[in-house]
Protein backbone atom coordinates (compact mmCIF):
# COMPACT_ATOMS: atom_id res chain seq x y z
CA UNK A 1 86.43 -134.95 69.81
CA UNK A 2 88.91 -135.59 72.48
CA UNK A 3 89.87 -132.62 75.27
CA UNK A 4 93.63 -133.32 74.44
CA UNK A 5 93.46 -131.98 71.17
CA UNK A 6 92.65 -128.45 72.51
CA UNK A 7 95.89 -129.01 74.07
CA UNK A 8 94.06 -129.30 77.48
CA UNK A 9 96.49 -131.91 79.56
CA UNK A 10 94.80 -134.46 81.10
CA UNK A 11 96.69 -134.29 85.07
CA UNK A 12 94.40 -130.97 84.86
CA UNK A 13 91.06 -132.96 83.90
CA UNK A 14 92.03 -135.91 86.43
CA UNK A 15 92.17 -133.23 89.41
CA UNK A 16 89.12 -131.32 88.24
CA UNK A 17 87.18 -134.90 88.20
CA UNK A 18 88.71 -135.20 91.80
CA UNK A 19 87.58 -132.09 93.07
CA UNK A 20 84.41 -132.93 91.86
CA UNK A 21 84.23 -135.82 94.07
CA UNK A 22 83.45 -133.19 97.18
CA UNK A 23 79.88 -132.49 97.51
CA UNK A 24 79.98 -129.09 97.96
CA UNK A 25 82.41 -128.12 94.84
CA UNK A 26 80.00 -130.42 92.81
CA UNK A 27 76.84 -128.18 94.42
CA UNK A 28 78.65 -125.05 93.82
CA UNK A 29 79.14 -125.87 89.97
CA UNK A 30 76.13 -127.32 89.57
CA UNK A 31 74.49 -123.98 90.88
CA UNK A 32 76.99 -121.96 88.89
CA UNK A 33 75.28 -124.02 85.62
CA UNK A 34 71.98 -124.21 86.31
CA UNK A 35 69.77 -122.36 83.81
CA UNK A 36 73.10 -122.20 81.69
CA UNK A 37 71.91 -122.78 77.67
CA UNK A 38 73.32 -124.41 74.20
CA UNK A 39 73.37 -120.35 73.41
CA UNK A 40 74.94 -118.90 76.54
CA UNK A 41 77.81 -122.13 75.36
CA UNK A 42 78.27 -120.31 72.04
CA UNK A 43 78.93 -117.16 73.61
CA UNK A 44 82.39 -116.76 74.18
CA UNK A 45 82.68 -113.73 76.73
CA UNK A 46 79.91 -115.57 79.06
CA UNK A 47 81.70 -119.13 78.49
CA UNK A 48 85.08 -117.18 79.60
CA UNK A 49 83.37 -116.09 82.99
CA UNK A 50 82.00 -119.68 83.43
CA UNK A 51 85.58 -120.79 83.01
CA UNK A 52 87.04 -118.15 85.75
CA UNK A 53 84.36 -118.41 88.18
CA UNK A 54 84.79 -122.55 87.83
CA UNK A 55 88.32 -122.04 88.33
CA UNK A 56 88.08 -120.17 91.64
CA UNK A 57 85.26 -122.79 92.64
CA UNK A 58 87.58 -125.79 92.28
CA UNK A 59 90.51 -123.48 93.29
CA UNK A 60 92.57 -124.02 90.31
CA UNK A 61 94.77 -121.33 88.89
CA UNK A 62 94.60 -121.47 85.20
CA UNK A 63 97.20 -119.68 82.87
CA UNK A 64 95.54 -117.45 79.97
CA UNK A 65 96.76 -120.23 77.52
CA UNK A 66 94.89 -122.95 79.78
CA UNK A 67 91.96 -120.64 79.82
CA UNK A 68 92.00 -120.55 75.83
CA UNK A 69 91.99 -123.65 75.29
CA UNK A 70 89.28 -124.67 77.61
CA UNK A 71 86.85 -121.57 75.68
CA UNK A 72 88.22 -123.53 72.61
CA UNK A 73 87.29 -126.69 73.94
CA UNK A 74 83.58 -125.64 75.10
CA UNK A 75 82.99 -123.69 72.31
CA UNK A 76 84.23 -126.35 69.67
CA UNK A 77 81.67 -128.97 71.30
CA UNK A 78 78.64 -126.82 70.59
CA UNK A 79 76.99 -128.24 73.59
CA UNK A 80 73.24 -128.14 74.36
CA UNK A 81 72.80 -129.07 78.09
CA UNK A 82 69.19 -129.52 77.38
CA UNK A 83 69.77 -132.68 74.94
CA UNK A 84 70.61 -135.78 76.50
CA UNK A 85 72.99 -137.27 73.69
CA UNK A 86 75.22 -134.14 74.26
CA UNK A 87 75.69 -134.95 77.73
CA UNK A 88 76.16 -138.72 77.33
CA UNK A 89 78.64 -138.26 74.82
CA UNK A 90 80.54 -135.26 77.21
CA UNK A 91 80.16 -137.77 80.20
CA UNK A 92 82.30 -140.45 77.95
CA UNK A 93 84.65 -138.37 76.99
CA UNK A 94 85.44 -137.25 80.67
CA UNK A 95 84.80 -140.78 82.36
């Protein structure tokens, strides 16, 4: 399922993959996820946190609308970070 149906534009996921070009923004997100599980992805009041807190990381000021459609978006996935064919298929959607 494609990001743009959420509504999320895509200028916003080109300069997120940008930022995530920098070493440190890609350390600091990757600590912010680490231990981070398929049920903590379900849960939408710790998936909103994960959204703000990656939004001050990669310094982008989200509207409450962008914000809502990102929880959408993450929610609607129903991602398990521990299985590998979750991650391939989120890595081709965002390549």
């Amino acid at each position: 399922m494609s990001y743009t149906k959420y509504g999320i534009r895509p200028e916003l996921v080109e300069r997120v993959k940008l930022k995530m070009k920098n070493p440190v923004v890609k350390d600091r997100m990757k600590m912010l996820l680490n231990g981070v599980t398929k049920y903590d992805l379900q849960d939408r009041t710790k998936v909103k946190k994960l959204v703000k807190t990656s939004s001050g990381i990669l310094q982008e000021s989200l509207t409450e609308q962008q914000e809502e459609q990102l929880i959408a978006f993450i929610l609607g996935q129903k991602i398990d970070p521990s299985n590998t064919i979750h991650l391939i298929k989120l890595w081709a959607m965002f390549r």
